[in-house]
PDB file of N, CA and C in Angstrom:
ATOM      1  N   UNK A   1     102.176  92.609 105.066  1.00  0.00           N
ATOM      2  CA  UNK A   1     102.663  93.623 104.156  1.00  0.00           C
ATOM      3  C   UNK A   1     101.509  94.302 103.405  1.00  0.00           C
ATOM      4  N   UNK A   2     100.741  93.569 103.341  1.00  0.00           N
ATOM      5  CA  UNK A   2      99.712  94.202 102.437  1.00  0.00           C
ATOM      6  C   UNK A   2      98.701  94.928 103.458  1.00  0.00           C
ATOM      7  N   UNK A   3      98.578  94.624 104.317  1.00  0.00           N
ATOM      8  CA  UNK A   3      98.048  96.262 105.254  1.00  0.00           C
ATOM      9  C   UNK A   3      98.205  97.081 105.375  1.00  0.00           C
ATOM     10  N   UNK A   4     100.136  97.220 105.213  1.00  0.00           N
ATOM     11  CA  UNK A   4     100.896  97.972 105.425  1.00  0.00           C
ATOM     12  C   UNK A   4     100.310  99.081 104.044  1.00  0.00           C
ATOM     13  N   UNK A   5     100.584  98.674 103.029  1.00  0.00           N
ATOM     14  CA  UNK A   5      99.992  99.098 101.963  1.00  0.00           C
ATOM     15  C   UNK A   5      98.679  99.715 101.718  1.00  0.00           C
ATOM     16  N   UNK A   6      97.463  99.253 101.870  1.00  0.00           N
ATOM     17  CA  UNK A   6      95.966  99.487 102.097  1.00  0.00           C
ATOM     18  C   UNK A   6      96.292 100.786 103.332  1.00  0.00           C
ATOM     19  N   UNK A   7      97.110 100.690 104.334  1.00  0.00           N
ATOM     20  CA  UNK A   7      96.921 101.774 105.420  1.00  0.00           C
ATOM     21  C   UNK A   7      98.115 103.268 104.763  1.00  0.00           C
ATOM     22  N   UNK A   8      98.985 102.686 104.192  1.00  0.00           N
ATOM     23  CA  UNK A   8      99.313 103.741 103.131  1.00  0.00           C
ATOM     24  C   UNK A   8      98.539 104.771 102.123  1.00  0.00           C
ATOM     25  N   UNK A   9      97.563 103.634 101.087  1.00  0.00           N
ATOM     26  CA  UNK A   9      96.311 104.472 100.686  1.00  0.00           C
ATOM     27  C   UNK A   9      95.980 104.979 101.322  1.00  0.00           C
ATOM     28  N   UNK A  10      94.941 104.350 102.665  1.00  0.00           N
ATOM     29  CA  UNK A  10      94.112 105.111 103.426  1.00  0.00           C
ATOM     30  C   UNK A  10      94.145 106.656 104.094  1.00  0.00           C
ATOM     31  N   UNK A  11      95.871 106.652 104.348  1.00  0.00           N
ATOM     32  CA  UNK A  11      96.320 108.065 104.927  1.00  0.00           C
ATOM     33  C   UNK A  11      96.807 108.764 103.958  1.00  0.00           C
ATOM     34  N   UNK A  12      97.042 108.517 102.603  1.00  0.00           N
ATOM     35  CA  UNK A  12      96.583 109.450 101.637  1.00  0.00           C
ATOM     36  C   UNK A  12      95.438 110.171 101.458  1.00  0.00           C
ATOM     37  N   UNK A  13      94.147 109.170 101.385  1.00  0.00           N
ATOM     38  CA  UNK A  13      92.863 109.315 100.659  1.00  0.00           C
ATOM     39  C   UNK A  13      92.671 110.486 102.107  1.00  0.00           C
ATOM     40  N   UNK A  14      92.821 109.927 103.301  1.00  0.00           N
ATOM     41  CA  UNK A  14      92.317 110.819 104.933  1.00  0.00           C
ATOM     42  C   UNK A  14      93.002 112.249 104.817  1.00  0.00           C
ATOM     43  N   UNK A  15      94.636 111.985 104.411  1.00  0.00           N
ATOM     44  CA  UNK A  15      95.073 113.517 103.935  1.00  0.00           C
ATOM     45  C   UNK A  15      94.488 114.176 103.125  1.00  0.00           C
ATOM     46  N   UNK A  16      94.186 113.812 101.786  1.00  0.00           N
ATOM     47  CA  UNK A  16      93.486 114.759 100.393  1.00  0.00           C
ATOM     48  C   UNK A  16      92.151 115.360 101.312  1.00  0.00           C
ATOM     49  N   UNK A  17      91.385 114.483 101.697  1.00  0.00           N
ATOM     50  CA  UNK A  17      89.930 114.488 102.008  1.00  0.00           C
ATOM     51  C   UNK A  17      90.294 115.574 103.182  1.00  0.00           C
ATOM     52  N   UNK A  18      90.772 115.575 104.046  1.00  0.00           N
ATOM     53  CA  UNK A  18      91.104 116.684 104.977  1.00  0.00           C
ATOM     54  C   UNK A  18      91.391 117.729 104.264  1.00  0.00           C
ATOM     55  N   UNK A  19      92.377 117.969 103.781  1.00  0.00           N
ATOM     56  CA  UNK A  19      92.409 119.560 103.123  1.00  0.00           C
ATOM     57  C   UNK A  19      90.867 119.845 102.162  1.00  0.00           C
ATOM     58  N   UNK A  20      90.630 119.166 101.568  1.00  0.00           N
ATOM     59  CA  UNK A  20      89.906 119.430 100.583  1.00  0.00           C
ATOM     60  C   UNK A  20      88.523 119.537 101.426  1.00  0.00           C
ATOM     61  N   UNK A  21      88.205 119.434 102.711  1.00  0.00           N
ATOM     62  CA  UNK A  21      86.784 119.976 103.452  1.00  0.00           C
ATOM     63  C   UNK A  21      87.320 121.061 103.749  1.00  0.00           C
ATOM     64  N   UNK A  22      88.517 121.355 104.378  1.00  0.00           N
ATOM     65  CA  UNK A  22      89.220 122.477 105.128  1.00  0.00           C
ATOM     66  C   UNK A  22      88.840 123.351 104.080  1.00  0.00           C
ATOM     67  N   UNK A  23      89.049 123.525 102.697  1.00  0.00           N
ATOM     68  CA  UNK A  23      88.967 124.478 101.301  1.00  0.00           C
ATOM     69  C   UNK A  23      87.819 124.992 101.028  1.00  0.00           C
ATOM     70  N   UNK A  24      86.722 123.574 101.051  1.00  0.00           N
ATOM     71  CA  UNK A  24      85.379 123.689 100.593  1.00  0.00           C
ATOM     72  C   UNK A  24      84.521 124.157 102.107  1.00  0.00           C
ATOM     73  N   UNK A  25      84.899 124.059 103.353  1.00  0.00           N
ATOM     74  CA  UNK A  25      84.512 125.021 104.141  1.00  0.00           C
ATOM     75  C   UNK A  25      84.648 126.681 104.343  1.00  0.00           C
ATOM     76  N   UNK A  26      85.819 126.822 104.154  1.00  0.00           N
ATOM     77  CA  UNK A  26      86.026 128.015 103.888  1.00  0.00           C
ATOM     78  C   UNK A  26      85.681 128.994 102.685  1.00  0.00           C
ATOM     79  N   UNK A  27      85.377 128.198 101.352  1.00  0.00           N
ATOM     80  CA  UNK A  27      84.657 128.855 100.263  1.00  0.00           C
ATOM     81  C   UNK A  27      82.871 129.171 101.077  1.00  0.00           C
ATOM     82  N   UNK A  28      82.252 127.940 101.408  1.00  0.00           N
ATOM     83  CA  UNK A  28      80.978 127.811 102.058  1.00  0.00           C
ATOM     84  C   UNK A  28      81.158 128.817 103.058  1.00  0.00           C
ATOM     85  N   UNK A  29      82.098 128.927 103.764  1.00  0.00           N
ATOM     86  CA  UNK A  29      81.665 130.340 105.117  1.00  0.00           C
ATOM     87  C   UNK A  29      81.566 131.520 103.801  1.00  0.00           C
ATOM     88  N   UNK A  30      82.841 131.870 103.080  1.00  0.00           N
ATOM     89  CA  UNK A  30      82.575 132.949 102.357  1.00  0.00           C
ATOM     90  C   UNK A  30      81.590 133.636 101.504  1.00  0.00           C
ATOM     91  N   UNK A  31      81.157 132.681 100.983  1.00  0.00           N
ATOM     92  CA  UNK A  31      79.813 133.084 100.419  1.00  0.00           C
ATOM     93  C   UNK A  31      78.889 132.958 101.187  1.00  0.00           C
ATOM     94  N   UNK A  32      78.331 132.154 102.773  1.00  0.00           N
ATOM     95  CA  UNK A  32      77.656 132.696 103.564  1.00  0.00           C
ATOM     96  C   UNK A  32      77.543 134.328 104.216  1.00  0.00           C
ATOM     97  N   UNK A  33      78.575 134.771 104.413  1.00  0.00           N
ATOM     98  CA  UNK A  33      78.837 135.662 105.339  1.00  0.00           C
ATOM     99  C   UNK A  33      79.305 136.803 104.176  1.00  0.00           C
ATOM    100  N   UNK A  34      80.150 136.706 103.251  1.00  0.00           N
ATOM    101  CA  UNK A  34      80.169 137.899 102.659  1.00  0.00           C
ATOM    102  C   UNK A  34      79.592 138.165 101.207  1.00  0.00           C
ATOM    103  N   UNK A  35      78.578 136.809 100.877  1.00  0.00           N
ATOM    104  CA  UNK A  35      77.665 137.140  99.766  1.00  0.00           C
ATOM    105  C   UNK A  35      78.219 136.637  98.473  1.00  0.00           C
ATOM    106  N   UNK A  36      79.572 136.751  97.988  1.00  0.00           N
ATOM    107  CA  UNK A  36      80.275 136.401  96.945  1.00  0.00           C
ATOM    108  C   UNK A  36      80.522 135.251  96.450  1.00  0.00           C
ATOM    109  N   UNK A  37      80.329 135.564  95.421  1.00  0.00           N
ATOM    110  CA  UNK A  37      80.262 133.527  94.566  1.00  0.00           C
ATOM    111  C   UNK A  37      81.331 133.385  94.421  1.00  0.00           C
ATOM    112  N   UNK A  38      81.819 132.170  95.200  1.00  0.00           N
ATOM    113  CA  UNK A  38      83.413 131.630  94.875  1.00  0.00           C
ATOM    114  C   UNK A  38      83.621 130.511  93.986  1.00  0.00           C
ATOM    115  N   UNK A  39      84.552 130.507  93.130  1.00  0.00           N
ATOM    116  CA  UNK A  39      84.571 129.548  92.357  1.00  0.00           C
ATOM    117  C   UNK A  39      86.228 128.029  92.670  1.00  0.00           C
ATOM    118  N   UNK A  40      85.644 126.892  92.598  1.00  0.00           N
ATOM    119  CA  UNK A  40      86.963 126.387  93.094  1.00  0.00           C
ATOM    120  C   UNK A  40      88.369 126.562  91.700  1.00  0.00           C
ATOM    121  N   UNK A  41      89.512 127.281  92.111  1.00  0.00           N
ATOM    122  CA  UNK A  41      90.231 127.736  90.855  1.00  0.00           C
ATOM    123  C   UNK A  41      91.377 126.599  91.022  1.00  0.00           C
ATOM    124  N   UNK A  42      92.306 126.645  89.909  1.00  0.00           N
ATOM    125  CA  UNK A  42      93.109 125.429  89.724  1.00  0.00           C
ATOM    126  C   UNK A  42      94.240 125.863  90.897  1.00  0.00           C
ATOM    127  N   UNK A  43      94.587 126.756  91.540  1.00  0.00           N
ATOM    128  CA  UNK A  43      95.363 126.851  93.080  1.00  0.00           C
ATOM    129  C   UNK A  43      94.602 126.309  93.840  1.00  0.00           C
ATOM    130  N   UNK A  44      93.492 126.195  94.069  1.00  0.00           N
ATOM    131  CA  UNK A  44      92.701 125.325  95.298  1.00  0.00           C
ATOM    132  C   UNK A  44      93.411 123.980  94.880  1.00  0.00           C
ATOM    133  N   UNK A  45      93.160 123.192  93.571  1.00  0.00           N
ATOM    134  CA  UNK A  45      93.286 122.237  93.296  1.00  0.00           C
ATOM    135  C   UNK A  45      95.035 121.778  93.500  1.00  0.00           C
ATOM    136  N   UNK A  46      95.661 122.738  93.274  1.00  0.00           N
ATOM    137  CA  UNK A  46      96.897 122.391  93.710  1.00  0.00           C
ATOM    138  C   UNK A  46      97.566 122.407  95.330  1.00  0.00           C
ATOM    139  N   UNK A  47      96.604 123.379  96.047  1.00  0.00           N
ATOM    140  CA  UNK A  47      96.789 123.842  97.599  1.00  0.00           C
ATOM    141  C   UNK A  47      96.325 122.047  98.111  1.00  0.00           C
ATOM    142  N   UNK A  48      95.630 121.871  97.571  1.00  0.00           N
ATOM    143  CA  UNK A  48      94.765 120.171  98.297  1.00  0.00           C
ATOM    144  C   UNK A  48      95.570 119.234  97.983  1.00  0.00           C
ATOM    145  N   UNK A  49      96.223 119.373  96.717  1.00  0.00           N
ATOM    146  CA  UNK A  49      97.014 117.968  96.225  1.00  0.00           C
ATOM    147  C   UNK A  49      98.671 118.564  97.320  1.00  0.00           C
ATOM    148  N   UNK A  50      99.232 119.646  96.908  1.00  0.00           N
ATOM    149  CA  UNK A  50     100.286 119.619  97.750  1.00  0.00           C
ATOM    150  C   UNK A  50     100.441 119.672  99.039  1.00  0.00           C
ATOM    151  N   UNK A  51      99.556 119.973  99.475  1.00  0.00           N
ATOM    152  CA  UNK A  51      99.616 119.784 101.093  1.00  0.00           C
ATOM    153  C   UNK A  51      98.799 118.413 101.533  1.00  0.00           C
ATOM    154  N   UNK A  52      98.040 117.708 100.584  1.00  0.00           N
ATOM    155  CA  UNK A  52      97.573 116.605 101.270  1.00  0.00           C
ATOM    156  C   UNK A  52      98.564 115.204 101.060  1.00  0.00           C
ATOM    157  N   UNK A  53      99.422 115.368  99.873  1.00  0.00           N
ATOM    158  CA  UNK A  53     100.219 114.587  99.442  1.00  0.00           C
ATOM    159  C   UNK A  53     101.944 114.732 100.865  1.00  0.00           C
ATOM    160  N   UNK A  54     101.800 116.273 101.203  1.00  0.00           N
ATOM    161  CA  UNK A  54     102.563 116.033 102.443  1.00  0.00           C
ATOM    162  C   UNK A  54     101.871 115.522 103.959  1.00  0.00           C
ATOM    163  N   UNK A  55     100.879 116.181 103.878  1.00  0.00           N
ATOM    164  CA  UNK A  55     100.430 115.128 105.258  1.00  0.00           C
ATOM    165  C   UNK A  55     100.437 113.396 104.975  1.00  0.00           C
ATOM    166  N   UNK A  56     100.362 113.292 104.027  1.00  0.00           N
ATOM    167  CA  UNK A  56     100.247 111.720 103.404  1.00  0.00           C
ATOM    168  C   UNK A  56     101.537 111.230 103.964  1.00  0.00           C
ATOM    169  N   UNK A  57     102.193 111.957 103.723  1.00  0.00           N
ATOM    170  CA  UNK A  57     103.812 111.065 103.755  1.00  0.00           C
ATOM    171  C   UNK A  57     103.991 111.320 105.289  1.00  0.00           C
ATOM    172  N   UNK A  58     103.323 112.099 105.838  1.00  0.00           N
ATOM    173  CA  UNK A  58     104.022 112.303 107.416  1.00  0.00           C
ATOM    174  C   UNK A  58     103.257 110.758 108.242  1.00  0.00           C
ATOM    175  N   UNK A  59     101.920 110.654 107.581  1.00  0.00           N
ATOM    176  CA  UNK A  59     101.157 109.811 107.888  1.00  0.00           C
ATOM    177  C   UNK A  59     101.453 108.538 107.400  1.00  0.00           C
ATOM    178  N   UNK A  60     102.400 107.964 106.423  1.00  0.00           N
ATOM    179  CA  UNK A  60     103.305 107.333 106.140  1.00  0.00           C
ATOM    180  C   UNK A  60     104.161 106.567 106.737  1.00  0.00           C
ATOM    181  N   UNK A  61     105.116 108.044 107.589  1.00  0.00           N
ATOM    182  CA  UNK A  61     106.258 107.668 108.158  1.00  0.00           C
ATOM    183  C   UNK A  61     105.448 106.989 109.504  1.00  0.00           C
ATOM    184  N   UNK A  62     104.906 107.494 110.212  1.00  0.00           N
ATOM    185  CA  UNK A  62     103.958 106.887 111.260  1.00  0.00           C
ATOM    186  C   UNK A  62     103.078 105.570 111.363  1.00  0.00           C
ATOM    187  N   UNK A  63     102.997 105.756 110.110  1.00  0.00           N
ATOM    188  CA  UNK A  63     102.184 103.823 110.062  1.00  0.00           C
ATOM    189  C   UNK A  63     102.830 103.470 109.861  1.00  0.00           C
ATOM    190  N   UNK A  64     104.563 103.511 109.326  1.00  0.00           N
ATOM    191  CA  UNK A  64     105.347 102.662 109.243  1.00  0.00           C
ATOM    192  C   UNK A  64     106.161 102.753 110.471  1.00  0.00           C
ATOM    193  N   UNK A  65     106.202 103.214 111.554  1.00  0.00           N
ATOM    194  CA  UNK A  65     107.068 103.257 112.699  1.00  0.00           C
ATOM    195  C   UNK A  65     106.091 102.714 113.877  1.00  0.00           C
ATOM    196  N   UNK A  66     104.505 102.268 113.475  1.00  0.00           N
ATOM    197  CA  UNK A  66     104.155 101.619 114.282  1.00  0.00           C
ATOM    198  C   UNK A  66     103.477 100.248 114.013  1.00  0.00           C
ATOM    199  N   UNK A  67     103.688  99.988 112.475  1.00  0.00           N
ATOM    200  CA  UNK A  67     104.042  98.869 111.109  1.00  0.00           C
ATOM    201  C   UNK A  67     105.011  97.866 111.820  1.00  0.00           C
ATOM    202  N   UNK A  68     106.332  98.459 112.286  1.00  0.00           N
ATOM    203  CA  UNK A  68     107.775  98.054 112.789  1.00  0.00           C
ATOM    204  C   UNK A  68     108.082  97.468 113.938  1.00  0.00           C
ATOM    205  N   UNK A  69     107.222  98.524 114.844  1.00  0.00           N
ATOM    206  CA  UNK A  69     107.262  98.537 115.872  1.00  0.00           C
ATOM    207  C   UNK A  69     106.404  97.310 116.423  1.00  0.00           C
ATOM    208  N   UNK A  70     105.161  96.874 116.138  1.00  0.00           N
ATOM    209  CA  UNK A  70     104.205  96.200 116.299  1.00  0.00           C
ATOM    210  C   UNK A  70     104.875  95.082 115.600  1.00  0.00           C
ATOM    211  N   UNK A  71     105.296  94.523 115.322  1.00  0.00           N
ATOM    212  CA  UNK A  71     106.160  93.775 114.520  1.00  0.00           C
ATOM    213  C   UNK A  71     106.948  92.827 115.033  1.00  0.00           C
TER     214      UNK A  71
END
């Protein structure tokens, strides 16, 4: 049970951390290529938490259907 748990964190922390390069790459191309200083604004900060908090849970349902399964 307690793996189960630790691999719960983990595909949280792997969701946040995914969006949040996906964000901070795309600021980094922009100010490469079109010169402009981007600043990270509190919608970035919410675009990373709400969409990484849903990949979390999809990643969730999946470690728990192979949690079960393996079981």
């Amino acid at each position: 049970m307690l793996r189960l748990i630790v691999l719960y964190l983990a595909s949280f922390l792997l969701s946040l951390l995914c969006f949040a390069s996906i964000k901070a790459f795309v600021m980094i191309f922009m100010v490469y290529f079109y010169g402009d200083i981007f600043s990270w604004a509190s919608k970035d900060t919410r675009f990373v938490l709400v969409n990484g908090v849903l990949l979390g849970i999809v990643f969730c349902v999946f470690a728990t259907m192979a949690f079960v399964r393996k079981k």
